[in-house]
Protein backbone atom coordinates (compact mmCIF):
# COMPACT_ATOMS: atom_id res chain seq x y z
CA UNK A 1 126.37 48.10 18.67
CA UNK A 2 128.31 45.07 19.21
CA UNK A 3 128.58 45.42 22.67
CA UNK A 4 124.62 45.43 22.94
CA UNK A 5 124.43 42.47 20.95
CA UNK A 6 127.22 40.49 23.48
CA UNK A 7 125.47 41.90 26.52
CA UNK A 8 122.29 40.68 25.24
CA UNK A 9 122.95 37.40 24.05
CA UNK A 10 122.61 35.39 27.78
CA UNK A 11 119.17 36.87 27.85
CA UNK A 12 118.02 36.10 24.40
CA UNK A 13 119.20 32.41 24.96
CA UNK A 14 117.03 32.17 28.32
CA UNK A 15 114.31 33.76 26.05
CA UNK A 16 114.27 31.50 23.68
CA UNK A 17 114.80 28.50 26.36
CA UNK A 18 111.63 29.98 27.55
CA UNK A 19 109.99 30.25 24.30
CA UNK A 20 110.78 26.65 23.59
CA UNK A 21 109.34 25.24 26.83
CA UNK A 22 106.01 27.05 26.29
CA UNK A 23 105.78 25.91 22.75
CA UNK A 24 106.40 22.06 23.72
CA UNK A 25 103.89 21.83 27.22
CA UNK A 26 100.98 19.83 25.78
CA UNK A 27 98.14 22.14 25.68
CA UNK A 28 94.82 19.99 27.29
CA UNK A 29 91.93 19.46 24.85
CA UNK A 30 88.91 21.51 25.09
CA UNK A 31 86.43 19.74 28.16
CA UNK A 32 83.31 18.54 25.57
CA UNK A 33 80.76 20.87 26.09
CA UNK A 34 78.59 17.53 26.06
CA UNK A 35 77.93 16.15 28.95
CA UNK A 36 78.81 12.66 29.34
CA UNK A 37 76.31 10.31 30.96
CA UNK A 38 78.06 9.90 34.43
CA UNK A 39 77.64 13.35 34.48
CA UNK A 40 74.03 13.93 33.61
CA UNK A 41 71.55 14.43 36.63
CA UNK A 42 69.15 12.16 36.59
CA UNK A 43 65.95 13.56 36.37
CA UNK A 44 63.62 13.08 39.02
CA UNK A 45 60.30 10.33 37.92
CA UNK A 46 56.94 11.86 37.86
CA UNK A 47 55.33 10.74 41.06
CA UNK A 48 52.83 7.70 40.12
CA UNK A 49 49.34 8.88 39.45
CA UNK A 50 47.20 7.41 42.36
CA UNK A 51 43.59 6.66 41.66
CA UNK A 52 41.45 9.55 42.76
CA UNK A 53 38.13 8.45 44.54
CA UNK A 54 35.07 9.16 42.72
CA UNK A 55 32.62 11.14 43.70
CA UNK A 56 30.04 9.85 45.66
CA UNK A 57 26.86 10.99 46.80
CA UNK A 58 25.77 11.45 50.21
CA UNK A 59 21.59 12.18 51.19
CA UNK A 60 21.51 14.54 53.58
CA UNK A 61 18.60 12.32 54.95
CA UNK A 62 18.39 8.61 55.08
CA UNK A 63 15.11 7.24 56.07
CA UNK A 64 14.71 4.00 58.11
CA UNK A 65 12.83 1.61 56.88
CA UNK A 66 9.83 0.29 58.07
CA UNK A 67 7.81 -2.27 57.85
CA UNK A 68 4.63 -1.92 56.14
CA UNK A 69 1.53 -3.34 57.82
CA UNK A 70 -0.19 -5.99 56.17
CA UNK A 71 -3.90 -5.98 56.34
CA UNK A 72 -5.01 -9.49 57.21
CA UNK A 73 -8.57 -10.24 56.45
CA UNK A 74 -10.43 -12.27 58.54
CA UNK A 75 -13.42 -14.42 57.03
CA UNK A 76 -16.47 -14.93 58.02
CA UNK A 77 -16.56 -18.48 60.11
CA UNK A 78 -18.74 -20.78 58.87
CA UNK A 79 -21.26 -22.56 61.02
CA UNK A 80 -19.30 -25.61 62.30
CA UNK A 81 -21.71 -27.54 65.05
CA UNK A 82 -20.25 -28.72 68.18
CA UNK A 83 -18.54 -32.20 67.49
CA UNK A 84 -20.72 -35.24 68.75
CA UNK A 85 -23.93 -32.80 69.11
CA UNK A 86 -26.69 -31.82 67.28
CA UNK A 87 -25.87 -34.06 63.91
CA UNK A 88 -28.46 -34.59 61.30
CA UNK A 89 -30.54 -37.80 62.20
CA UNK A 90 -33.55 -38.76 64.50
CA UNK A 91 -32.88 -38.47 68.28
CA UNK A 92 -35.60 -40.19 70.64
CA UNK A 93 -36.24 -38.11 73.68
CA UNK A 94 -39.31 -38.88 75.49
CA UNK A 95 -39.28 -36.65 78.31
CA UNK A 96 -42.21 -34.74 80.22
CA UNK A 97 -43.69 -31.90 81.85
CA UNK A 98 -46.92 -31.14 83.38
CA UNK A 99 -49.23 -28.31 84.15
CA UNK A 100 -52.90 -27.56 85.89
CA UNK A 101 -54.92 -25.48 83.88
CA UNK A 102 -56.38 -22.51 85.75
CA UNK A 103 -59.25 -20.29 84.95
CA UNK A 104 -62.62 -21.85 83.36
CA UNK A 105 -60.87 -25.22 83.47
CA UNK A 106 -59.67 -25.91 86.79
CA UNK A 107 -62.70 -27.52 87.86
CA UNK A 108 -62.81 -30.22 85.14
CA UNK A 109 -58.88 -30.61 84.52
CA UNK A 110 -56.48 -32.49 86.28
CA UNK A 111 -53.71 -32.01 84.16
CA UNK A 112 -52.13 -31.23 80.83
CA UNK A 113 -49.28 -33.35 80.27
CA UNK A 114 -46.51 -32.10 77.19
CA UNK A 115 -43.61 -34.96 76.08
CA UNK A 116 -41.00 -34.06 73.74
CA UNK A 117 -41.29 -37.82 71.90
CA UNK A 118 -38.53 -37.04 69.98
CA UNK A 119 -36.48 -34.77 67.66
CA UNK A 120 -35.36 -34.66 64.24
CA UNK A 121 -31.99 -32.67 63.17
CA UNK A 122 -32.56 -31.69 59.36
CA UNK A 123 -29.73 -31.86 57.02
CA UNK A 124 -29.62 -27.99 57.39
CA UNK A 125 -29.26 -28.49 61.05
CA UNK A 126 -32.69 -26.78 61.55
CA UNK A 127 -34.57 -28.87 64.78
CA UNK A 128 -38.07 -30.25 65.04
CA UNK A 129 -39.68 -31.41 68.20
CA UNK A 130 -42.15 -33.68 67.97
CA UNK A 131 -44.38 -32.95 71.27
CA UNK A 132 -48.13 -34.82 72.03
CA UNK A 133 -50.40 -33.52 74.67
CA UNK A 134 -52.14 -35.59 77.08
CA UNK A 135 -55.39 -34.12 79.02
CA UNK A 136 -56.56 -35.94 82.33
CA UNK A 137 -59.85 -34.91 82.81
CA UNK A 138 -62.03 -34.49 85.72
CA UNK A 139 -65.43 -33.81 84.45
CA UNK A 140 -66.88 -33.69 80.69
CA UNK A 141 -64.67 -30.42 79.98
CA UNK A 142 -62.90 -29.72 76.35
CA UNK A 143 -59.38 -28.30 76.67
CA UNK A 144 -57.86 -26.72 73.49
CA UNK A 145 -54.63 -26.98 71.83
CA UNK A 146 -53.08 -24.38 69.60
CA UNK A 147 -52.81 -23.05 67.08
CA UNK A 148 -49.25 -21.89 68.10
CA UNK A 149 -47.96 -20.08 65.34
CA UNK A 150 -46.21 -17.05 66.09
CA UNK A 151 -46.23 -17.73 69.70
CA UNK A 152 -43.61 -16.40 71.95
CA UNK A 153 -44.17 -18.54 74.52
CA UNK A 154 -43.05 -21.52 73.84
CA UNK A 155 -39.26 -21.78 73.10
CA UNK A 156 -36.25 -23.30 73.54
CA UNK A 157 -33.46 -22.37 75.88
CA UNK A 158 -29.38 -23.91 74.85
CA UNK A 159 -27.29 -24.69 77.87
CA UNK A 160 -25.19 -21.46 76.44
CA UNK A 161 -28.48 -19.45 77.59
CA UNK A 162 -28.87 -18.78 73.71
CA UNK A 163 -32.80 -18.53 72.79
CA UNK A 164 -34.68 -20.25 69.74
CA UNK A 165 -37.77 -19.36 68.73
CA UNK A 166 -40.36 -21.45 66.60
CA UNK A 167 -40.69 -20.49 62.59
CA UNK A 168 -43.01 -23.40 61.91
CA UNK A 169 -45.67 -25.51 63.64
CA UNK A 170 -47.52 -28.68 62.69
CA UNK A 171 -49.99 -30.85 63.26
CA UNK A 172 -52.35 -29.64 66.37
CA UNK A 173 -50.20 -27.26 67.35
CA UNK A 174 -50.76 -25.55 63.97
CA UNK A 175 -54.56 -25.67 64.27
CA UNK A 176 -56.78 -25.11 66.76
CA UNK A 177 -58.07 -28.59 68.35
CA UNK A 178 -59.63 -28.71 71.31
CA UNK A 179 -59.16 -32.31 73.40
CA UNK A 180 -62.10 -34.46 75.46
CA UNK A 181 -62.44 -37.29 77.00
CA UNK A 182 -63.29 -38.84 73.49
CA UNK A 183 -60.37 -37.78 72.59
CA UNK A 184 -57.59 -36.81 75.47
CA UNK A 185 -54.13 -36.61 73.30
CA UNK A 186 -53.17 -34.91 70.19
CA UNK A 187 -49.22 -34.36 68.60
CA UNK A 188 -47.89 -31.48 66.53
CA UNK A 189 -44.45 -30.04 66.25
CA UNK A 190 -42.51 -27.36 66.33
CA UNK A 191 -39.46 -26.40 64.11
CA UNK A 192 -36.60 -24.54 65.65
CA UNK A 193 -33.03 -23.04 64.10
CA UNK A 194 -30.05 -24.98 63.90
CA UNK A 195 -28.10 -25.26 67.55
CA UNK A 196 -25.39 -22.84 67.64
CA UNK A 197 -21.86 -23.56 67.86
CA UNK A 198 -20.46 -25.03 71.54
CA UNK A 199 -25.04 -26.28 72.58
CA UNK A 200 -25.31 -29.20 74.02
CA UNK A 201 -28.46 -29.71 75.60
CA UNK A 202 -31.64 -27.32 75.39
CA UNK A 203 -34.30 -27.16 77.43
CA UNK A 204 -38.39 -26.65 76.06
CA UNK A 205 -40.53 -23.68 77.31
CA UNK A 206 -44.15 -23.10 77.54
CA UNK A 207 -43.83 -19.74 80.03
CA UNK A 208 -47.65 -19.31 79.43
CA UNK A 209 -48.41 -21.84 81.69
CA UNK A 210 -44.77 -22.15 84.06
CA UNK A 211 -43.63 -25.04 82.08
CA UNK A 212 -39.97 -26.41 81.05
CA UNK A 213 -38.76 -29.76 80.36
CA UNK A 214 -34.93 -29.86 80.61
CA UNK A 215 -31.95 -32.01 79.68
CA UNK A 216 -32.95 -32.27 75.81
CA UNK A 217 -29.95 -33.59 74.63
CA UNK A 218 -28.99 -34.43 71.25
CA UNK A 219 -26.52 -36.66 71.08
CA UNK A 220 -26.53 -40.93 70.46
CA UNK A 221 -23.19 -43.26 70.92
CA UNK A 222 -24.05 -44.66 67.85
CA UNK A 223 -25.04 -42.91 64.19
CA UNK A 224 -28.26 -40.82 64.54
CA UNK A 225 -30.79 -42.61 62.39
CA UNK A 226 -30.67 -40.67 59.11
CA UNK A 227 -33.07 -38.15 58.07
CA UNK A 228 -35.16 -38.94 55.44
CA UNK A 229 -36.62 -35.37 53.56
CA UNK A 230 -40.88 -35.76 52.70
């Protein structure tokens, strides 16, 4: 027994040499199971919202445009006489034309002579011609004048080739009167419509018996005398 105890001792003193080292090592503290904050991940950011375009919406057709007509209306013209012609007033003419009676008075008439003395423009632009007949006589013959109412054949002619025809007569040519060598001359009138628009000079028509007397114009360098209404 004593020789197991003295053959042991060396290796119970390198045992407890052992022994003693493990118990002195410093044991390391436990690692936190906390993460510090140099060790925390960072966590990735939440992309920025971006602003979503709205809806919009889209015809499937888009019609152009266009312009709508506009409906101009036109009015009548009024009657606007040509400038310088055919005013109201009293226009002195005194021109002539002639003719030989045929027929039943042919053998005791020289000639009927028609003047166009003068005319007179209305305010209403209406025309009156103031004509006198003149008979030259032959022989002891009577030669009548009128009545000319309604008469189609005596007019007046524009330059424009426009026709007027008579809606009044007066004086002999409104009654029959019937002309000798008592008496050899009579006057009457006729009243025409107003010129139209762009006349300037008419001409007066008796195509019963081949007539005209031409270059009637109406027109004065000064004011036209001014009508006077009876």
């Amino acid at each position: 027994m004593q020789l197991s105890v003295q053959r042991c001792g060396p290796m119970l003193g390198i045992i407890a040499v052992l022994f003693l080292a493990a118990c002195t090592t410093p044991v390391a503290p436990p690692r936190s199971l906390t993460p510090t904050g140099t060790d925390t991940p960072a966590r990735p950011s939440a992309p920025a919202p971006t602003d979503t375009p709205a809806a919009t919406h889209t015809n499937a057709f888009t019609p152009t445009p266009t312009d709508t007509p506009t409906i101009a209306f036109t009015p009548t013209p009024s009657f606007t006489p040509t400038p310088g012609f055919n005013a109201p007033g009293e226009y002195p003419v005194r021109k002539c034309g002639s003719f030989a009676p045929g027929g039943v008075y042919a053998a005791g008439i020289e000639n009927v002579r028609v003047c166009i003395e003068s005319v007179r423009v209305n305010d209403d632009r209406t025309m009156q011609f103031n004509v006198r007949w003149r008979v030259s006589f032959k022989d002891a013959y009577t030669y009548p004048v009128g009545p000319y109412a309604g008469d189609k054949n005596i007019l007046l002619i524009d330059d424009l080739e426009n026709e007027y025809h008579h809606t009044q007569v007066g004086g002999c040519a409104a009654a029959a009167t019937e002309l000798t060598t008592d008496r050899s001359e009579c006057a009457g009138w006729f009243l025409f419509p107003a010129a139209l628009p762009g006349a300037t000079s008419f001409r007066f028509i008796d195509f019963l018996h081949l007539m005209s007397i031409d270059g009637i114009v109406l027109r004065q360098t000064e004011t036209p005398t001014p009508t006077t209404q009876a």
